[in-house]
C-alpha atoms as a PDB file:
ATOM      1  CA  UNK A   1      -0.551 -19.625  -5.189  1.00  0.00           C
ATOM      2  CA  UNK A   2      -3.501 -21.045  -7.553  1.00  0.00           C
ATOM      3  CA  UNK A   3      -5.655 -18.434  -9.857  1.00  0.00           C
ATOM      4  CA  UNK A   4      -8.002 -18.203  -6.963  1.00  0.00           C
ATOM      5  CA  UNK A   5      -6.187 -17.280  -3.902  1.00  0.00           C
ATOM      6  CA  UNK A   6      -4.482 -14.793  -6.485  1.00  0.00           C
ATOM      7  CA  UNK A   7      -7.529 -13.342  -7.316  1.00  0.00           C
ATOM      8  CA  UNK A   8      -8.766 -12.996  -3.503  1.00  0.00           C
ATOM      9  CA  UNK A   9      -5.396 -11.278  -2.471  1.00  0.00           C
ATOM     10  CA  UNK A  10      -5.028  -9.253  -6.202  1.00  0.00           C
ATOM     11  CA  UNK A  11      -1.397  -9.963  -6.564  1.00  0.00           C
ATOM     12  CA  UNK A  12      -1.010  -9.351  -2.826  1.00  0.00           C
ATOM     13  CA  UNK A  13       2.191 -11.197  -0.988  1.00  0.00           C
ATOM     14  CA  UNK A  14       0.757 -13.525   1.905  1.00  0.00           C
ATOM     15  CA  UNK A  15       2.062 -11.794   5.122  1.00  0.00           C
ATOM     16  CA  UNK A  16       0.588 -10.630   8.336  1.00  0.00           C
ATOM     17  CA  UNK A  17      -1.192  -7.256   7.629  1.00  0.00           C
ATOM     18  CA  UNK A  18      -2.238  -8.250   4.142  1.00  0.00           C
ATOM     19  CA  UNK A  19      -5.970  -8.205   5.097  1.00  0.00           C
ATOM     20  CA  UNK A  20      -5.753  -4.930   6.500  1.00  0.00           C
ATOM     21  CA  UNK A  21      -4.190  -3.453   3.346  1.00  0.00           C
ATOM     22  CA  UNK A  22      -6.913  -5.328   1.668  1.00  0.00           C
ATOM     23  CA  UNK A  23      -9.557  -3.970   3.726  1.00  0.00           C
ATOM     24  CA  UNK A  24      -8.638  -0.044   4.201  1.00  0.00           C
ATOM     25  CA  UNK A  25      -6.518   0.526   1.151  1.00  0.00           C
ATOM     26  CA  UNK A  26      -8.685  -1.123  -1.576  1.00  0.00           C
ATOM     27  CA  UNK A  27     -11.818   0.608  -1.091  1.00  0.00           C
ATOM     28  CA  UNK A  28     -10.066   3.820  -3.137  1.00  0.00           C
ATOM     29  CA  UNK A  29      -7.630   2.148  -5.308  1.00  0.00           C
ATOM     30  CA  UNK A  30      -6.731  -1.331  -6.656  1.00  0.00           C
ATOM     31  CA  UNK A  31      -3.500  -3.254  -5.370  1.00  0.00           C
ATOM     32  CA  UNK A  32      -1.945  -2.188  -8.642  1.00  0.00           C
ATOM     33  CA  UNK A  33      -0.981   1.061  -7.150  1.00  0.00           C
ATOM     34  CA  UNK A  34       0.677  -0.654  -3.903  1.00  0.00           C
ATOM     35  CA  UNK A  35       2.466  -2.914  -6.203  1.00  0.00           C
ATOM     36  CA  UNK A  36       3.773  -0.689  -8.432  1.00  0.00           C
ATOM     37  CA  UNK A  37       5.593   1.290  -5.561  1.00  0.00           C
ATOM     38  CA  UNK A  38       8.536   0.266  -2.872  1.00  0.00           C
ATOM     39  CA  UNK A  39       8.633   2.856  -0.191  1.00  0.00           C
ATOM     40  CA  UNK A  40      10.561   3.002   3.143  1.00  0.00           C
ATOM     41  CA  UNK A  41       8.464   2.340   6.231  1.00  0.00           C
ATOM     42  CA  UNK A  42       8.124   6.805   6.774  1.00  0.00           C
ATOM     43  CA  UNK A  43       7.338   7.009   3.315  1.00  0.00           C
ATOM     44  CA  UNK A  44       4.709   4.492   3.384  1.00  0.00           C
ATOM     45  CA  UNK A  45       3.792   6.382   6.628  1.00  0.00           C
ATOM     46  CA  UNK A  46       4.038  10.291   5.365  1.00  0.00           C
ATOM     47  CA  UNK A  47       1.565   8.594   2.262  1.00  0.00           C
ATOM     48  CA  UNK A  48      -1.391   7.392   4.255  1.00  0.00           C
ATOM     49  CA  UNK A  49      -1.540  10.564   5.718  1.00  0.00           C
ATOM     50  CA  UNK A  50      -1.374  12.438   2.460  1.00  0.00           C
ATOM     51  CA  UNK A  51      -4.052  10.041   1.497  1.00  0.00           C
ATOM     52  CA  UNK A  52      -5.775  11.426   5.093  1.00  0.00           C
ATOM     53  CA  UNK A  53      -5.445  14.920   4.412  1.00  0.00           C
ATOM     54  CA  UNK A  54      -5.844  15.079   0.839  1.00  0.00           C
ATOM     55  CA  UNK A  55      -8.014  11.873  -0.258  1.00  0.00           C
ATOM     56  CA  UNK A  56     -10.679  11.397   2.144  1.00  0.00           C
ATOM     57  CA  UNK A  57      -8.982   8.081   4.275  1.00  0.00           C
ATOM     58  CA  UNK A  58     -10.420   7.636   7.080  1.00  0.00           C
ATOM     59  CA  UNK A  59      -8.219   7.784  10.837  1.00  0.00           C
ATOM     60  CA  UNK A  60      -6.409   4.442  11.159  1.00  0.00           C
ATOM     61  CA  UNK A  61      -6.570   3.271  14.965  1.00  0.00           C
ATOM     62  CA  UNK A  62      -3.241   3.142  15.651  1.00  0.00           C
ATOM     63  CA  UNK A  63      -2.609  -0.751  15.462  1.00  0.00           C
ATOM     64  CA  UNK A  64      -4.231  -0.337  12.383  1.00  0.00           C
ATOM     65  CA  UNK A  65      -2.150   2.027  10.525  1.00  0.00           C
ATOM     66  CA  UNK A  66       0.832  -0.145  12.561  1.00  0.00           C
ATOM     67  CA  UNK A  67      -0.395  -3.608  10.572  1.00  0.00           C
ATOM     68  CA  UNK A  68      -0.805  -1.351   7.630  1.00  0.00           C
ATOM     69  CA  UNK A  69       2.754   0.277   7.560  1.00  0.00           C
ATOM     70  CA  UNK A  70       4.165  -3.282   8.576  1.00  0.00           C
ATOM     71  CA  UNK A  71       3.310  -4.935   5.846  1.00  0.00           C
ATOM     72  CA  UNK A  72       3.804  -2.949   3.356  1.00  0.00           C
ATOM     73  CA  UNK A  73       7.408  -1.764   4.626  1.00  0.00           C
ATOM     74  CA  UNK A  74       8.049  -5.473   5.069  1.00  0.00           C
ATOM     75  CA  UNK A  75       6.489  -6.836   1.518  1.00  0.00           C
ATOM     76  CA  UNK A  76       6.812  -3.426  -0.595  1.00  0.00           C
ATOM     77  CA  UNK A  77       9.370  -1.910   1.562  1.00  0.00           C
ATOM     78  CA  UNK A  78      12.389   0.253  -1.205  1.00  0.00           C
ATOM     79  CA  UNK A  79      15.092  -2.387  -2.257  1.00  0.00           C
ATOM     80  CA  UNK A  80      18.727  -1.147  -1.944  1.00  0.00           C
ATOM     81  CA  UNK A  81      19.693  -2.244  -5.321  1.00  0.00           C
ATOM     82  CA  UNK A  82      17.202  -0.110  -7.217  1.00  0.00           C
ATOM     83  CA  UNK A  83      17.622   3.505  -6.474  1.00  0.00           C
ATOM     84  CA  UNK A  84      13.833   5.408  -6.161  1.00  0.00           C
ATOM     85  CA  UNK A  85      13.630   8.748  -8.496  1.00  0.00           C
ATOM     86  CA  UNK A  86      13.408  11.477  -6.132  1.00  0.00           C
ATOM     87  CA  UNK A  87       9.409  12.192  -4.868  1.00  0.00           C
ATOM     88  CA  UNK A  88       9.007  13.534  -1.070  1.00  0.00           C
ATOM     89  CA  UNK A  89       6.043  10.978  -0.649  1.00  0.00           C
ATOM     90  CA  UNK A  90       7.470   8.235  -3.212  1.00  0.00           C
ATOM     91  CA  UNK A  91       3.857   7.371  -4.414  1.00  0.00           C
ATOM     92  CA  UNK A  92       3.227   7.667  -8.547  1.00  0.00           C
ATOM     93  CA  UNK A  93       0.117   8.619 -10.144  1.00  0.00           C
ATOM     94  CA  UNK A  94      -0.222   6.424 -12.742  1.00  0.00           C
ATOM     95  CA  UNK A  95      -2.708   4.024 -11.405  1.00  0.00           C
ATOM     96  CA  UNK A  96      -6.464   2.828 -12.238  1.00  0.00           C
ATOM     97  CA  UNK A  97      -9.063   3.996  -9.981  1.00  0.00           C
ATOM     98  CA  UNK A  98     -10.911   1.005  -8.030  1.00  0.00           C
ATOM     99  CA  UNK A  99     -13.921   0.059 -10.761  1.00  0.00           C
ATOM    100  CA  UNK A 100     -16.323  -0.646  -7.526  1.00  0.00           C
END
């Protein structure tokens, strides 16, 4: 992947859904906050409606949120051979705002 194509998908893993995550989840946050967690599929899920209830994201059509939660369970989905601390929704807070 050159500097450019790096730049255009911010660190993002090519992948079906990726411009969907690109277009609904950076408008509030950068990628470094998707990249910095691995969540199972329902966590993933039980987060974007957090983000719903609690930070203003919009409703997701449902093949949207499906493209959404597929890619990100597929390409930042919890690897079984590092254990996740314990947090309900698995998200972290330690994360730049968007600059835009």
């Amino acid at each position: 992947m050159g500097f450019s194509e790096d730049f255009q998908y911010q660190g993002l893993a090519p992948g079906m859904g990726r411009k969907q995550v690109l277009e609904n989840c950076t408008v509030c946050h950068s990628t470094a906050i998707i990249l910095q967690n691995r969540m199972s599929r329902k966590q993933w899920d039980q987060t974007l409606t957090w983000m719903q209830k609690k930070q203003g994201l919009w409703d997701l059509e449902p093949s949207l949120r499906k493209a959404i939660l597929d890619y990100l369970s597929t390409h930042q989905g919890t690897k079984k051979s590092s254990p996740q601390p314990h947090n309900p929704l698995g998200h972290q807070y330690s994360y730049r705002p968007n600059p835009l």
